[in-house]
C-alpha atoms as a PDB file:
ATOM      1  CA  UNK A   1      28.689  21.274   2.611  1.00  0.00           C
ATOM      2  CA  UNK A   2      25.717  20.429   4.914  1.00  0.00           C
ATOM      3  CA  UNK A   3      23.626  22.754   2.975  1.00  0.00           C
ATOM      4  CA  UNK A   4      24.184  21.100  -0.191  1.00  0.00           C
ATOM      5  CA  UNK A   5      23.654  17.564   1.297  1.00  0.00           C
ATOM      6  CA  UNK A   6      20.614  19.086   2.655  1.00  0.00           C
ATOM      7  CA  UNK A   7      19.038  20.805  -0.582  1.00  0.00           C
ATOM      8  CA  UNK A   8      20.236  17.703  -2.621  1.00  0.00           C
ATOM      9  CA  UNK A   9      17.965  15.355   0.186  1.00  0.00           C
ATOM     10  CA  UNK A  10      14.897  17.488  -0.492  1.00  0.00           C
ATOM     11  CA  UNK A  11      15.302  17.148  -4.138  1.00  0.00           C
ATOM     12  CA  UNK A  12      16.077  13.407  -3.620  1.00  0.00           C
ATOM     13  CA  UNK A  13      12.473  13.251  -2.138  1.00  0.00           C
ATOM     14  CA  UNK A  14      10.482  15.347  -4.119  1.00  0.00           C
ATOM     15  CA  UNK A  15      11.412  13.139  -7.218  1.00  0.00           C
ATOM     16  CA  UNK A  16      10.478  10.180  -5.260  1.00  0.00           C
ATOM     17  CA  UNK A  17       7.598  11.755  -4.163  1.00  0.00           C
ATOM     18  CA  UNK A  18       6.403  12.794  -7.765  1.00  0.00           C
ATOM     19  CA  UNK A  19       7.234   9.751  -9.413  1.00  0.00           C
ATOM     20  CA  UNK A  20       4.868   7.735  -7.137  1.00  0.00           C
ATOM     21  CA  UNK A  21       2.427   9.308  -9.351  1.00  0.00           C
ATOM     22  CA  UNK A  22       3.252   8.403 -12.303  1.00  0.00           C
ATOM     23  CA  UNK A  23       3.423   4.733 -14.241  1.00  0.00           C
ATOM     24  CA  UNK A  24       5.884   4.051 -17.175  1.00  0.00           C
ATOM     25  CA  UNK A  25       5.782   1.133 -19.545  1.00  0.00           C
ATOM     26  CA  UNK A  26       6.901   0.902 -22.977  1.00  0.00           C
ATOM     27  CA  UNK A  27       8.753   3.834 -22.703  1.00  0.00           C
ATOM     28  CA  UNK A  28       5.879   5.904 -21.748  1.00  0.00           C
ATOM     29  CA  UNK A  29       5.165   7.668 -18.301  1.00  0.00           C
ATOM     30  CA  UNK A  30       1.656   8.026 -17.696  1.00  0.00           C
ATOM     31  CA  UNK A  31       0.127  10.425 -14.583  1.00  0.00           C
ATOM     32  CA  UNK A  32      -1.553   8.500 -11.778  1.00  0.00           C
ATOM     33  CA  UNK A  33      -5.143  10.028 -10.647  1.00  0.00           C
ATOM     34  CA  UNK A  34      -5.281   9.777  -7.060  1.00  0.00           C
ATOM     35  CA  UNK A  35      -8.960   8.269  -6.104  1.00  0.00           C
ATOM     36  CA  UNK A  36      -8.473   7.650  -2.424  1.00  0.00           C
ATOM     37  CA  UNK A  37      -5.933   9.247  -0.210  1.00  0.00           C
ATOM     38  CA  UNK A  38      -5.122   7.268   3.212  1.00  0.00           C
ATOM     39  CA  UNK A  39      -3.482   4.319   4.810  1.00  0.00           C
ATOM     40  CA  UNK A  40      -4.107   2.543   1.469  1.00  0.00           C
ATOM     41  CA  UNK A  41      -4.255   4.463  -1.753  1.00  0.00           C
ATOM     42  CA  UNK A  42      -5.880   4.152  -5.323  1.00  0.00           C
ATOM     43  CA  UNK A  43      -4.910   5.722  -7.965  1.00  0.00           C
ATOM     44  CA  UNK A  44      -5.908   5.287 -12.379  1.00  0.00           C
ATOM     45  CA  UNK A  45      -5.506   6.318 -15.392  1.00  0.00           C
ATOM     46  CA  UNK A  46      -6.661   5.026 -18.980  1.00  0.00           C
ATOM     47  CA  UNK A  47      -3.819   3.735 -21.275  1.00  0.00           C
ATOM     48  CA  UNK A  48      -5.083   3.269 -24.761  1.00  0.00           C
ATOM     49  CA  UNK A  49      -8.894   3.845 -23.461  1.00  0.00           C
ATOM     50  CA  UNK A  50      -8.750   1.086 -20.742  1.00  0.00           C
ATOM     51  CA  UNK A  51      -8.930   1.728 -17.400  1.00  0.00           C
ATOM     52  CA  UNK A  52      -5.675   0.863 -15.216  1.00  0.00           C
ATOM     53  CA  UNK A  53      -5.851   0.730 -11.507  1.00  0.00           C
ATOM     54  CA  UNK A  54      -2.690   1.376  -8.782  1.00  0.00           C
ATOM     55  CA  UNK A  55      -2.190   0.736  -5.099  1.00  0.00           C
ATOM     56  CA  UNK A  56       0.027   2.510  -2.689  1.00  0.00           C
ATOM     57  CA  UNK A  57       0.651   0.856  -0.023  1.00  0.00           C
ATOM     58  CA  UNK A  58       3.359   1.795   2.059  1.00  0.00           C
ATOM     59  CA  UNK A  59       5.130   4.328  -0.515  1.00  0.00           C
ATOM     60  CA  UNK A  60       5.040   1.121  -2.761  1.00  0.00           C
ATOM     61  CA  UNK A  61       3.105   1.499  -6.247  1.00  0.00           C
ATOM     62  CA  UNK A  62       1.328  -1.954  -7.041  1.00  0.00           C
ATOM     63  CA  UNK A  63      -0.923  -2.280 -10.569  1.00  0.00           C
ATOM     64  CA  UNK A  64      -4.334  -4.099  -9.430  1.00  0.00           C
ATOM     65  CA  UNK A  65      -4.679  -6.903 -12.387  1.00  0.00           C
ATOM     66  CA  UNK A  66      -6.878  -9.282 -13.752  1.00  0.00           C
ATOM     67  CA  UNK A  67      -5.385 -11.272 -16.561  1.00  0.00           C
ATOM     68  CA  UNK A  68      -5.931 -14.602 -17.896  1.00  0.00           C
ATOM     69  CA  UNK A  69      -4.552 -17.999 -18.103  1.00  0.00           C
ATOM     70  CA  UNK A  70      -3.895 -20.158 -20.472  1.00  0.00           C
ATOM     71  CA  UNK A  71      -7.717 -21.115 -20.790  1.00  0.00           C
ATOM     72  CA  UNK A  72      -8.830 -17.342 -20.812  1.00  0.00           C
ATOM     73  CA  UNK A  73      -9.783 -17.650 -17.613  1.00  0.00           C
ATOM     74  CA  UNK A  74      -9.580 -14.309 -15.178  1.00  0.00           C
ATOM     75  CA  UNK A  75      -7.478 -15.225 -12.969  1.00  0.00           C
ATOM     76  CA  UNK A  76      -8.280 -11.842 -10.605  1.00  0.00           C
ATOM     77  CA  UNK A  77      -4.465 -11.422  -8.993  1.00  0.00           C
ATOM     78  CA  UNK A  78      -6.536  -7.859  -7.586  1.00  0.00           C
ATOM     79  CA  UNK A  79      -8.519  -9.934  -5.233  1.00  0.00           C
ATOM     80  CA  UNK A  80      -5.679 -12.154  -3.669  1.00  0.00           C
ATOM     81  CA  UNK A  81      -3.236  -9.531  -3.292  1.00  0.00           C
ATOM     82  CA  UNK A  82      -5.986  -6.802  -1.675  1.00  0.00           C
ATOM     83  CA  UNK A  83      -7.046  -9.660   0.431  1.00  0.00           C
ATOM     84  CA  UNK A  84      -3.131 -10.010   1.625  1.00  0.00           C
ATOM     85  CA  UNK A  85      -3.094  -6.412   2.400  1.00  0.00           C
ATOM     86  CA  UNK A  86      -6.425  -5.860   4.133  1.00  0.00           C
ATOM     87  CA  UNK A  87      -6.983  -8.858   5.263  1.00  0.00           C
ATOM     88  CA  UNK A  88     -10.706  -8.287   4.108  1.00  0.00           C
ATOM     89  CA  UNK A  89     -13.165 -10.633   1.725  1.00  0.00           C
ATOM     90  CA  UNK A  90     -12.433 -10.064  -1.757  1.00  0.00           C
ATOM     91  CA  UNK A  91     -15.208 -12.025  -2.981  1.00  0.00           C
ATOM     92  CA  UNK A  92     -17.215  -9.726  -4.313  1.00  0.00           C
ATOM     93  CA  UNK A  93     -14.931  -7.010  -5.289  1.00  0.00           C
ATOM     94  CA  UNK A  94     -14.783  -6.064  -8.446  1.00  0.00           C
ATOM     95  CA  UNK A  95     -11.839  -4.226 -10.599  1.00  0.00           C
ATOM     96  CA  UNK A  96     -13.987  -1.293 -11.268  1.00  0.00           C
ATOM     97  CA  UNK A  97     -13.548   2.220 -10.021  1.00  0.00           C
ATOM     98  CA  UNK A  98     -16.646   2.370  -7.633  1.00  0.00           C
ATOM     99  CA  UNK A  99     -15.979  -0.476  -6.635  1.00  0.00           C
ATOM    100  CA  UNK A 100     -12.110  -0.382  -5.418  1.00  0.00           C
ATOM    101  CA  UNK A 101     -13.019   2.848  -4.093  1.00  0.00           C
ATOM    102  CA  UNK A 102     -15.937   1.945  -1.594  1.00  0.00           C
ATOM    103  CA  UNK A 103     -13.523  -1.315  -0.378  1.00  0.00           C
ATOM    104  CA  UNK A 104     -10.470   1.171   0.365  1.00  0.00           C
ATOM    105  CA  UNK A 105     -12.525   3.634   1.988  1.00  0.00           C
ATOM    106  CA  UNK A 106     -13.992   1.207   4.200  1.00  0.00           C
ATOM    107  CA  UNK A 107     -10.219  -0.588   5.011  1.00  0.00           C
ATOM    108  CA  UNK A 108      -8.931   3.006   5.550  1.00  0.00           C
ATOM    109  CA  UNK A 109     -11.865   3.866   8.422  1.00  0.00           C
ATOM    110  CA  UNK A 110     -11.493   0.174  10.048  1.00  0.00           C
ATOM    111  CA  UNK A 111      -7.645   1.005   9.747  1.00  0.00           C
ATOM    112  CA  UNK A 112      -7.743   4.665  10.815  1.00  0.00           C
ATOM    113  CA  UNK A 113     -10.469   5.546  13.284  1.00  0.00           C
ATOM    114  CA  UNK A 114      -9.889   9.590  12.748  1.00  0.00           C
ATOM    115  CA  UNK A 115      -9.946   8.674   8.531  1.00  0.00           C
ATOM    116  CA  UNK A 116     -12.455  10.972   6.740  1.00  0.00           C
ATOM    117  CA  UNK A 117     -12.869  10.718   2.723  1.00  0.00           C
ATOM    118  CA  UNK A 118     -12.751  13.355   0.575  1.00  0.00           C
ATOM    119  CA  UNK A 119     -14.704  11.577  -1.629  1.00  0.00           C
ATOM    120  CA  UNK A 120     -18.832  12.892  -1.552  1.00  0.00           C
ATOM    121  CA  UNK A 121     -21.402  10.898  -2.797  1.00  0.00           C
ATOM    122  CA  UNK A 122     -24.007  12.879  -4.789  1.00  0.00           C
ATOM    123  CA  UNK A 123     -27.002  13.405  -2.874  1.00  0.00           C
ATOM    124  CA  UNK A 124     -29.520  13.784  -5.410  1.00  0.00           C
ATOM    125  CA  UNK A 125     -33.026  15.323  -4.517  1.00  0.00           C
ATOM    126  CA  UNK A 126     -35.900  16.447  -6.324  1.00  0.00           C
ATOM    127  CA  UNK A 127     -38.178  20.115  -6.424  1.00  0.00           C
ATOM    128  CA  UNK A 128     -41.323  20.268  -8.390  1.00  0.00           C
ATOM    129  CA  UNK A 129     -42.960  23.712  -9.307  1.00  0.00           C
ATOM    130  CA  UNK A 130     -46.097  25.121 -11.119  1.00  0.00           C
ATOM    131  CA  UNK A 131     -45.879  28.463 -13.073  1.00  0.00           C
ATOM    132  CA  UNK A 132     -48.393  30.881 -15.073  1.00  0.00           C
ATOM    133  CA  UNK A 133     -47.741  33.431 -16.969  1.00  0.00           C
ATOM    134  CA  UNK A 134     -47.289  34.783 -21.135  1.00  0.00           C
ATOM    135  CA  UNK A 135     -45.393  34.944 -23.678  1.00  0.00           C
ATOM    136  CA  UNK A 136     -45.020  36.285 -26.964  1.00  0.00           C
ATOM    137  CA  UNK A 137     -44.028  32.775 -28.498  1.00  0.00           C
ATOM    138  CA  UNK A 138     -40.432  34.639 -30.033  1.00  0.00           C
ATOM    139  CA  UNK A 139     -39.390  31.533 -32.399  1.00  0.00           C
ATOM    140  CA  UNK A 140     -43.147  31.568 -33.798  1.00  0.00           C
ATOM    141  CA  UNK A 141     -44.689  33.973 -36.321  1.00  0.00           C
ATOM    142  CA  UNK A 142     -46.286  36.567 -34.506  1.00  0.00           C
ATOM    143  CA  UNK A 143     -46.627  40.081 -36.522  1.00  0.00           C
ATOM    144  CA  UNK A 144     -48.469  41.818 -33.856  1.00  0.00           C
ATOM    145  CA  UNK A 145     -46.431  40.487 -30.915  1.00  0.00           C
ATOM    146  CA  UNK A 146     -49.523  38.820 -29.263  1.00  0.00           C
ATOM    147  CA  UNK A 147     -49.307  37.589 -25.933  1.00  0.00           C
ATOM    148  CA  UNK A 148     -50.835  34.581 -24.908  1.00  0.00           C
ATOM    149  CA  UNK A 149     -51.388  32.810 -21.871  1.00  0.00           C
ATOM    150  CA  UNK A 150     -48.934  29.485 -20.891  1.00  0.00           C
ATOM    151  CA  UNK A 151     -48.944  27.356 -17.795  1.00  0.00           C
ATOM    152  CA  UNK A 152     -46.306  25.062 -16.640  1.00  0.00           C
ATOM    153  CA  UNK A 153     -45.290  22.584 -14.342  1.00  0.00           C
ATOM    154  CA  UNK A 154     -41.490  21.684 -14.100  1.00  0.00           C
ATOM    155  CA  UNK A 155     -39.484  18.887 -12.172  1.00  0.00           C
ATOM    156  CA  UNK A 156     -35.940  19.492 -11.695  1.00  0.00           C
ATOM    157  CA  UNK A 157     -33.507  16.827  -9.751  1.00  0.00           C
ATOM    158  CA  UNK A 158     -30.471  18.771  -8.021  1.00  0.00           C
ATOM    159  CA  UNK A 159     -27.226  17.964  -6.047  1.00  0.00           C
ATOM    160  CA  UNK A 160     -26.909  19.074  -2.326  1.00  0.00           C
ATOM    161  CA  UNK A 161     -23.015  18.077  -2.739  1.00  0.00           C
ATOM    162  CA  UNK A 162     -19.970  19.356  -4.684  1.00  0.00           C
ATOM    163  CA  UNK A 163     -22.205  19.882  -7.148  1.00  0.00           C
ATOM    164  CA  UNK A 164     -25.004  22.289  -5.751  1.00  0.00           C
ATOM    165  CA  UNK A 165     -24.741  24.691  -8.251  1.00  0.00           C
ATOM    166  CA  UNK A 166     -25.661  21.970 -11.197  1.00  0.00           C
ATOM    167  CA  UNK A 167     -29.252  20.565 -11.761  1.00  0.00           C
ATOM    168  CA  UNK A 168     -31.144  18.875 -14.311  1.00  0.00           C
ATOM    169  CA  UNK A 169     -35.054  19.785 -15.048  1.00  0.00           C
ATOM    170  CA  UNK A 170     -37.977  18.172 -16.518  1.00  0.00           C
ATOM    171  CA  UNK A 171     -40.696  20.730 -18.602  1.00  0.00           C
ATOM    172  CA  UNK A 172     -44.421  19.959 -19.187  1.00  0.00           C
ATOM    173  CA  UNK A 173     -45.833  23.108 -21.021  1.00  0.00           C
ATOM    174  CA  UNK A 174     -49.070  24.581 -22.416  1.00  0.00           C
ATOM    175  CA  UNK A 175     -49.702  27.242 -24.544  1.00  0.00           C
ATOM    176  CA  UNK A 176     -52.708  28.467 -25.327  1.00  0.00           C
ATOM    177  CA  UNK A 177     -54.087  30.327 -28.135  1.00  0.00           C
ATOM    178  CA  UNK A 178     -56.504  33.342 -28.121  1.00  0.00           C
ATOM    179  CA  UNK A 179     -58.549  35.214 -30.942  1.00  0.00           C
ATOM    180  CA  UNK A 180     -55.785  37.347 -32.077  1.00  0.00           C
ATOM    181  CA  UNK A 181     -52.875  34.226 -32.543  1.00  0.00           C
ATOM    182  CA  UNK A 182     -54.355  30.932 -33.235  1.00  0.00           C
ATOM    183  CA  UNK A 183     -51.654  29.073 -32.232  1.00  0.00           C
ATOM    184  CA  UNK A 184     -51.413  26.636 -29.515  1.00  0.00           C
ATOM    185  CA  UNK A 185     -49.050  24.113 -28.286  1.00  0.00           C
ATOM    186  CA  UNK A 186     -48.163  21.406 -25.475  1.00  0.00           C
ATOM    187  CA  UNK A 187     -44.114  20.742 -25.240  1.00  0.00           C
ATOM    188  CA  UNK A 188     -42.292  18.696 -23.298  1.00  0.00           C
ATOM    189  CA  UNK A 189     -38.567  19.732 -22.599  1.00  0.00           C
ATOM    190  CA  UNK A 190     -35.459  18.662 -21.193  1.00  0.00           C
ATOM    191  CA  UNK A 191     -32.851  21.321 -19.451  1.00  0.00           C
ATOM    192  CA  UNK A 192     -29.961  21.940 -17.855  1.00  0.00           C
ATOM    193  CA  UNK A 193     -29.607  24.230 -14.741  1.00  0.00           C
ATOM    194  CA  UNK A 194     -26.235  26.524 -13.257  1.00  0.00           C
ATOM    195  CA  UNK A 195     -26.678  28.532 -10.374  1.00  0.00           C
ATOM    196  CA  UNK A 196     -24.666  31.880 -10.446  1.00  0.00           C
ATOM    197  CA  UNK A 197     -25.724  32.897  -7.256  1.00  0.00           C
ATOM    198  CA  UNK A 198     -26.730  30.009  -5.074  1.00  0.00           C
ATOM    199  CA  UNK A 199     -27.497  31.351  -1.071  1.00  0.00           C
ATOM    200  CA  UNK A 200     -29.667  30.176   2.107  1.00  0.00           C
ATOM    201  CA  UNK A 201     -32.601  32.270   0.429  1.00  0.00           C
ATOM    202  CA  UNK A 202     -31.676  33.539  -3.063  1.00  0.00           C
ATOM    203  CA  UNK A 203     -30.426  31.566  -6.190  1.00  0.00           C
ATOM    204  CA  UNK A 204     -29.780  33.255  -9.144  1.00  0.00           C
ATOM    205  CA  UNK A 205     -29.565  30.645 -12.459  1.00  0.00           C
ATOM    206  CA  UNK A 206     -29.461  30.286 -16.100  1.00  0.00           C
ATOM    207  CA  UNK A 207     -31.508  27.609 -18.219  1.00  0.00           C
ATOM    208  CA  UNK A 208     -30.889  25.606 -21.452  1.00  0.00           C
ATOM    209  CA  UNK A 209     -33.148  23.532 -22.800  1.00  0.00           C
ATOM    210  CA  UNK A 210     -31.516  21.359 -24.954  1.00  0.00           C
ATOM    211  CA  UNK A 211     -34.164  18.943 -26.102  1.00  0.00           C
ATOM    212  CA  UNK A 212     -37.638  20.083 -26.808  1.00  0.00           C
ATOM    213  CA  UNK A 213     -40.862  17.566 -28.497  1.00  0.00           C
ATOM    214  CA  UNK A 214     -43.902  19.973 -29.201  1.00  0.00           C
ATOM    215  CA  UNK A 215     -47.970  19.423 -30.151  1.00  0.00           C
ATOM    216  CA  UNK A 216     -48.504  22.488 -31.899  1.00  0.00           C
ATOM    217  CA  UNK A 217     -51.748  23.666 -33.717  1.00  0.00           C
ATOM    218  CA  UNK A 218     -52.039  26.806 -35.416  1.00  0.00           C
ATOM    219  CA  UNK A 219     -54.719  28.464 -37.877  1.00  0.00           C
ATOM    220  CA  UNK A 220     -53.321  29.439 -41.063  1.00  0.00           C
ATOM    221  CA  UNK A 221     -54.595  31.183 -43.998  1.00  0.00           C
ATOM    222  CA  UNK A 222     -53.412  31.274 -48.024  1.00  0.00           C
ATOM    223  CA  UNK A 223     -54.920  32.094 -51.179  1.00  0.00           C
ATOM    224  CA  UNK A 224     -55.769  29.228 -53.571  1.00  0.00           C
ATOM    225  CA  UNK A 225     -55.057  29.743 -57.294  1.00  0.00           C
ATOM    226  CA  UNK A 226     -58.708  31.469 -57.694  1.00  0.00           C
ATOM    227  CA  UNK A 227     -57.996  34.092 -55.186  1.00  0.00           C
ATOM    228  CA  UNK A 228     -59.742  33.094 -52.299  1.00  0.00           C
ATOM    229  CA  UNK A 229     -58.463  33.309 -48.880  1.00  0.00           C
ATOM    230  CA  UNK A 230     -58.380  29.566 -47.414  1.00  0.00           C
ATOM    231  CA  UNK A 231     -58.155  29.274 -43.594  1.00  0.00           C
ATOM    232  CA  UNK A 232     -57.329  25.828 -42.136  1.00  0.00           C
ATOM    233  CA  UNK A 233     -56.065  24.571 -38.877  1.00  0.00           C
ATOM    234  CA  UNK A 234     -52.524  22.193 -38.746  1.00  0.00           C
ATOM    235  CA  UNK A 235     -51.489  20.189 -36.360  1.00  0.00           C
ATOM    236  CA  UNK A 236     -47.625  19.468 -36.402  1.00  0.00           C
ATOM    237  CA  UNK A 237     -45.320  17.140 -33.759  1.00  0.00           C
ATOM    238  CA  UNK A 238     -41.751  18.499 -33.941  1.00  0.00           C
ATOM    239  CA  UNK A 239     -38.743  17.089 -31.737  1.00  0.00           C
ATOM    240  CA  UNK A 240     -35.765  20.059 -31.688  1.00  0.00           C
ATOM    241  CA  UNK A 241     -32.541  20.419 -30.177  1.00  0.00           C
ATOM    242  CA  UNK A 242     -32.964  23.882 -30.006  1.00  0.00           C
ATOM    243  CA  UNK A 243     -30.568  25.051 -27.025  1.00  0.00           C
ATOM    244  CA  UNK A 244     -33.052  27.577 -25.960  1.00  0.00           C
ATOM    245  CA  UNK A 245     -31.388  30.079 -23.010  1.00  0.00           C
ATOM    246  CA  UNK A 246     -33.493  32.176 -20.359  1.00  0.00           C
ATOM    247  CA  UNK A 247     -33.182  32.981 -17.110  1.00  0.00           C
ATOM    248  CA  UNK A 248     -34.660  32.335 -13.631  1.00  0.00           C
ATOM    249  CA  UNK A 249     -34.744  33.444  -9.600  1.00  0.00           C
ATOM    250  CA  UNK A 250     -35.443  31.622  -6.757  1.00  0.00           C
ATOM    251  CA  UNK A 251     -36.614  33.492  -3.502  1.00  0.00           C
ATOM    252  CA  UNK A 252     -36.972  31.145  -0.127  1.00  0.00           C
ATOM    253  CA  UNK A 253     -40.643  31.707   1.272  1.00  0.00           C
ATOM    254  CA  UNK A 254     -40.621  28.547   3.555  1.00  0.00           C
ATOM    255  CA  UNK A 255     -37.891  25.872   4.017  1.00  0.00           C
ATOM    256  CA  UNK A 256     -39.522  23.613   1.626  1.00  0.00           C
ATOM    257  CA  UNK A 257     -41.124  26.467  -0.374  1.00  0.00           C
ATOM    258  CA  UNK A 258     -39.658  29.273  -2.863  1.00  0.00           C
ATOM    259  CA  UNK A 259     -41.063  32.138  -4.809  1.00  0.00           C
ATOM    260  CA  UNK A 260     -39.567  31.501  -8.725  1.00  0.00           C
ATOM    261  CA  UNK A 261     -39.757  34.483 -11.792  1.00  0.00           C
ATOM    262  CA  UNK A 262     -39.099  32.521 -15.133  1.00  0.00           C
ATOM    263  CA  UNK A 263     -37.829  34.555 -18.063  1.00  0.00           C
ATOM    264  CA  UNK A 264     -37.524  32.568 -20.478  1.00  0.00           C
ATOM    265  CA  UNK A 265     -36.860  31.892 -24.438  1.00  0.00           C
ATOM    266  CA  UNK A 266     -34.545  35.142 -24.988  1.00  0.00           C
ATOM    267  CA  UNK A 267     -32.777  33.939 -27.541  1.00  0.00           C
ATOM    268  CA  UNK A 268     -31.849  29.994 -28.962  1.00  0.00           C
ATOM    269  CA  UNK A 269     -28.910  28.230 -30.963  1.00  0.00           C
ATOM    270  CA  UNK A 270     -30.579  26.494 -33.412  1.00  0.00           C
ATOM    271  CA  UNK A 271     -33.811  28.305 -33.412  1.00  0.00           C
ATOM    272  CA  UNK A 272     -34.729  31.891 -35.550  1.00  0.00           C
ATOM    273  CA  UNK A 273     -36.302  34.242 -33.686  1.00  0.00           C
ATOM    274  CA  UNK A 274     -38.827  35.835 -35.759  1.00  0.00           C
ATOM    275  CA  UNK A 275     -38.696  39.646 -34.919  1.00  0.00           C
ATOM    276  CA  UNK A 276     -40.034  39.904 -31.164  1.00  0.00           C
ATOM    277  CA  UNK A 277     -37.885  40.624 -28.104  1.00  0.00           C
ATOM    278  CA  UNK A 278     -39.114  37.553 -25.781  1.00  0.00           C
ATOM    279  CA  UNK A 279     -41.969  38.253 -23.025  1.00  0.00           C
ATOM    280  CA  UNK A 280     -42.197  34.621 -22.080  1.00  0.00           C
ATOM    281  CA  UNK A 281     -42.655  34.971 -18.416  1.00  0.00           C
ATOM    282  CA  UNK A 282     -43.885  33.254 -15.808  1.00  0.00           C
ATOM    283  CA  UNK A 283     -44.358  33.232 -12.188  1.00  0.00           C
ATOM    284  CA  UNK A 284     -44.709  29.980  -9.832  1.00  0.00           C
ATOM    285  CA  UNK A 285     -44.043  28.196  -7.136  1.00  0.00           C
ATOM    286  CA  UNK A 286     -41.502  25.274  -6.327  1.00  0.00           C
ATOM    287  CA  UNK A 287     -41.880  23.371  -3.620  1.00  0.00           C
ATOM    288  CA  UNK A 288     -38.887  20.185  -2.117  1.00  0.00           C
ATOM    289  CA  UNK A 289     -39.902  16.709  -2.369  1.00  0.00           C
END
């Protein structure tokens, strides 16, 4: 008999447990997103794309609200009843998610002197690196797989926090023709960065550049309707959103410096390649800002 009482008591507080996560109106349970874990809890969800925010407080579930009167007037029922609880200034509080979050945190630290967060702020920083190097130009028309010579210089803005692995870089590059390919041209791209292998001295990483604008010139040459051979030089501006994948390494040389190989352009979504396996590679330096 005591073991059923027992086994029906844990069952009796797992449901209560569980349904402190979840919200129900209109007939409709919705599952609470816990924001902030501690003496005082937040929790959301959306409900019909709006944002809806929850306090626990003492294993009781409280809606934060802000409705108005009869003069549609906010009458901000979250402020009074967080200042009841916490016994904080409201003022300036506002019903947004960064917002609750930072004035929970705070009353759960002044309330608990051992609290930590599990919430991380991103701690964004920047690297900056020049590269030389060639490239066979693989989305351009180039019959006798020419090389030619492109330079470089790339800013890329990374996370030291949860999301280390993730970055974001910035592409200023020149191309430059020679007397076998007269073609040229300076783009400007926008990429995205993940790290498969991400160590103290080594990090391993795919990129896609997503958003290219490029100053291209190029010599080209037709025959007119008298059968002469016409050569002219065209200058075109073209803004793509190519998707363009390569790949890249990383190698620590100082703590603020790193060895970087660039290989680049092996293959895009939205662009053709036009019959040569990519050389476009480079070699640089990146240094921390």
């Amino acid at each position: 008999m005591k073991k059923y009482l027992l086994i029906s008591l844990i069952l009796v507080c797992s449901f209560c447990g569980f349904s402190q996560n979840q919200f129900s109106e209109n007939g409709q349970t919705y599952d609470l997103k816990t924001e902030v874990d501690g003496t005082l809890d937040l929790l959301w969800t959306t409900i019909d794309d709006t944002y809806r925010y929850f306090i626990n407080n003492d294993n009781k579930l409280t809606e934060l609200l802000n409705t108005k009167d009869s003069d549609n007037n906010y009458k901000e029922e979250y402020k009074s009843l967080l200042r009841t609880i916490t016994g904080s200034n409201t003022d300036n509080l506002k019903l947004t998610l960064g917002s609750l979050r930072d004035f929970i945190i705070i009353y759960n630290k002044e309330s608990d002197p051992n609290y930590e967060s599990s919430f991380k702020r991103a701690k964004l920083k920047t690297r900056a690196g020049l590269f030389g190097g060639f490239t066979n130009v693989p989305f351009v028309d180039n019959p006798d797989n020419e090389n030619l010579l492109q330079f470089f210089g790339e800013l890329e803005v990374y996370d030291e926090g949860t999301l280390k692995n993730h970055s974001f870089f910035f592409r200023a590059k020149h191309i430059v023709n020679n007397d076998d390919l007269k073609y040229s041209t300076t783009q400007l791209g926008l990429g995205y960065r993940f790290k498969f292998i991400n160590t103290e001295t080594i990090r391993f990483y795919t990129n896609v550049t997503f958003a290219t604008l490029n100053f291209s010139k190029a010599t080209v040459s037709f025959v007119n309707e008298t059968n002469q051979v016409i050569t002219r030089e065209e200058s075109t501006t073209n803004f793509d959103a190519p998707f363009i994948f390569g790949l890249g390494l990383d190698v620590k040389v100082t703590d603020t410096l790193f060895l970087s190989l660039d290989y680049d352009e092996l293959f895009a979504a939205f662009l053709d390649n036009q019959g040569n396996f990519s050389t476009h590679i480079a070699l640089g330096l990146k240094f921390n800002l």
